[in-house]
Protein backbone atom coordinates (compact mmCIF):
# COMPACT_ATOMS: atom_id res chain seq x y z
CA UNK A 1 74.01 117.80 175.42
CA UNK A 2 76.12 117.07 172.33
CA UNK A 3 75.58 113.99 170.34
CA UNK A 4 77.07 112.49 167.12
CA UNK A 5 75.83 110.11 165.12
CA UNK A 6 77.57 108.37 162.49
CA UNK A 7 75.70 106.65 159.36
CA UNK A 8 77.21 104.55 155.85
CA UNK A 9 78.92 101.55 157.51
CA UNK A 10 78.42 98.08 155.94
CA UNK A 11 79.52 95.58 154.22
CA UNK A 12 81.29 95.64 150.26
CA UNK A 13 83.68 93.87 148.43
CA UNK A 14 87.07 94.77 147.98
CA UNK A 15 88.22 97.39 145.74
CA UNK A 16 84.37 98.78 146.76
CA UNK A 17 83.51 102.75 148.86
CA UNK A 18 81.80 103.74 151.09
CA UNK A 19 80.86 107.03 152.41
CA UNK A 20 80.78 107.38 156.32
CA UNK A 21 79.18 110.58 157.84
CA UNK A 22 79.06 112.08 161.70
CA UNK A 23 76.08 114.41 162.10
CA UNK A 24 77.19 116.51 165.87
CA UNK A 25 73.81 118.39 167.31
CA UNK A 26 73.06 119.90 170.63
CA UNK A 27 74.48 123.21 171.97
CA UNK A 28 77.43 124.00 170.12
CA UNK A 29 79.70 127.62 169.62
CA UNK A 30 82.76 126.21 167.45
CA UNK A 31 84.14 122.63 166.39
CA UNK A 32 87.84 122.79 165.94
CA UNK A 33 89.49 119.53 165.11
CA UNK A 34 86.94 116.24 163.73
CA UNK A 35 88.21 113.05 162.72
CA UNK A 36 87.47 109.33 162.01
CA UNK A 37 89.04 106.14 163.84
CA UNK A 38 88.99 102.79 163.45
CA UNK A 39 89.33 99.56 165.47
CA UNK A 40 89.21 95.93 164.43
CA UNK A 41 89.24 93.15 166.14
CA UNK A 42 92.01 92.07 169.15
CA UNK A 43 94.03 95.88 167.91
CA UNK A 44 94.08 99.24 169.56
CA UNK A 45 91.92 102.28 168.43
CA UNK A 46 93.76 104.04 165.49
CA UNK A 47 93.54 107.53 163.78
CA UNK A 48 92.47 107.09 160.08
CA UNK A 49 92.00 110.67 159.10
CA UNK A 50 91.70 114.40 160.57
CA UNK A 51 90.65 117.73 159.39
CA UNK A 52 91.35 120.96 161.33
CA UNK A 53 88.77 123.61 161.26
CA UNK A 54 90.05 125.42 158.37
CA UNK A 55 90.63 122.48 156.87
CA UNK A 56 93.96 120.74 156.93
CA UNK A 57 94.17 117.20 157.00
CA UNK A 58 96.13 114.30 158.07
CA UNK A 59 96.08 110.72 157.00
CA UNK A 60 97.39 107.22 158.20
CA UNK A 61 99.72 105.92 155.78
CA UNK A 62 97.40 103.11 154.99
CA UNK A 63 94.72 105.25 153.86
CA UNK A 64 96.47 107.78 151.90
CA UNK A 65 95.10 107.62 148.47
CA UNK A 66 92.38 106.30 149.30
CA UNK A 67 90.26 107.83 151.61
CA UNK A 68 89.08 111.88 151.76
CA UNK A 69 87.99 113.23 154.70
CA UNK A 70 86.15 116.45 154.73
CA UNK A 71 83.96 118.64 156.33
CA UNK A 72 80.70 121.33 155.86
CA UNK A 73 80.56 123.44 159.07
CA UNK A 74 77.29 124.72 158.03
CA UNK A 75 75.97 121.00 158.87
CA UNK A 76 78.44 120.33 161.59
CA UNK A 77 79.34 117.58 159.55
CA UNK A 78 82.49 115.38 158.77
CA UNK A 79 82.36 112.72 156.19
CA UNK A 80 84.97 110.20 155.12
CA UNK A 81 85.02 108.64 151.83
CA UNK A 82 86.75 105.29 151.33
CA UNK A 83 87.47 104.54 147.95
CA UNK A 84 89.56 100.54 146.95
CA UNK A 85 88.69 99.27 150.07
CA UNK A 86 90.85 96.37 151.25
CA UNK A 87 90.17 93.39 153.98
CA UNK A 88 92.24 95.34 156.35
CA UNK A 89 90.16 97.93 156.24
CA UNK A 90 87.49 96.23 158.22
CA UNK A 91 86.89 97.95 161.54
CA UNK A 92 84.53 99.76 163.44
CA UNK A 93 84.94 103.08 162.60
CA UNK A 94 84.26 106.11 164.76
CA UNK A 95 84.15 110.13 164.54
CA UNK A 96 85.50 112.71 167.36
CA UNK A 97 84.50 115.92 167.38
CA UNK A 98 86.90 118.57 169.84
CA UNK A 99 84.23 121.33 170.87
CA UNK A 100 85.16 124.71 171.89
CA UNK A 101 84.69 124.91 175.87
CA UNK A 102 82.84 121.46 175.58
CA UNK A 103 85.65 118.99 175.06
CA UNK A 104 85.97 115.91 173.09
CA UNK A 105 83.07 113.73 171.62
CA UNK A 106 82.92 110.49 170.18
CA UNK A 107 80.41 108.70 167.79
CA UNK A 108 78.63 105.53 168.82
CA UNK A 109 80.77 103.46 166.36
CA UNK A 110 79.57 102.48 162.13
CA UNK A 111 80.54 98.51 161.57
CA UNK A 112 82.51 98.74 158.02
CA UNK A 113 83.42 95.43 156.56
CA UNK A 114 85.27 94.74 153.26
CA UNK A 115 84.89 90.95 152.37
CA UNK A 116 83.78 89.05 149.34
């Protein structure tokens, strides 16, 4: 079985970071694209950010600037730091992994919530 499992939601204040990571275990050969969602209240499921294998990425155009996304495929690991964090940033963020053979994954979901 493959799993992921996200960590570093919570609440900060604006203009705050956070770091999110998405840990994928189980039987594994080769994790091509990962990337992190979001999806607040009463609004579809969006792409925040995505990095390729070999490491290309793509960002909204509301994060851009802001957040990194990146990746160690020695951990099988993708992490997304948010830097200036806004209101509208507030979502529940997930990860996707796409797995070689396997197919697509998603993380359980991190609660990230910028409010003073």
């Amino acid at each position: 079985q493959v799993q992921l499992v996200e960590s570093g939601g919570g609440l900060v204040q604006p203009g705050g970071s956070l770091r999110l990571s998405c840990a994928v275990s189980g039987n594994i050969f080769r994790i091509n694209d990962m990337g992190w969602y979001r999806q607040a209240p009463g609004k579809p499921r969006e792409l925040v950010a995505l990095i390729t294998n070999g490491g290309s990425t793509n960002y909204a155009d509301s994060v851009k600037g802001r957040f990194t996304i990146s990746r160690d495929n020695t951990k099988n690991t993708v992490y997304l730091q948010m830097n200036s964090l806004k209101p509208e940033d507030t979502a529940v963020y997930s990860c996707r992994a796409d797995i070689s053979i396997r197919g697509t994954y998603w993380g359980q979901g991190t609660q990230v919530t910028v409010s003073s």
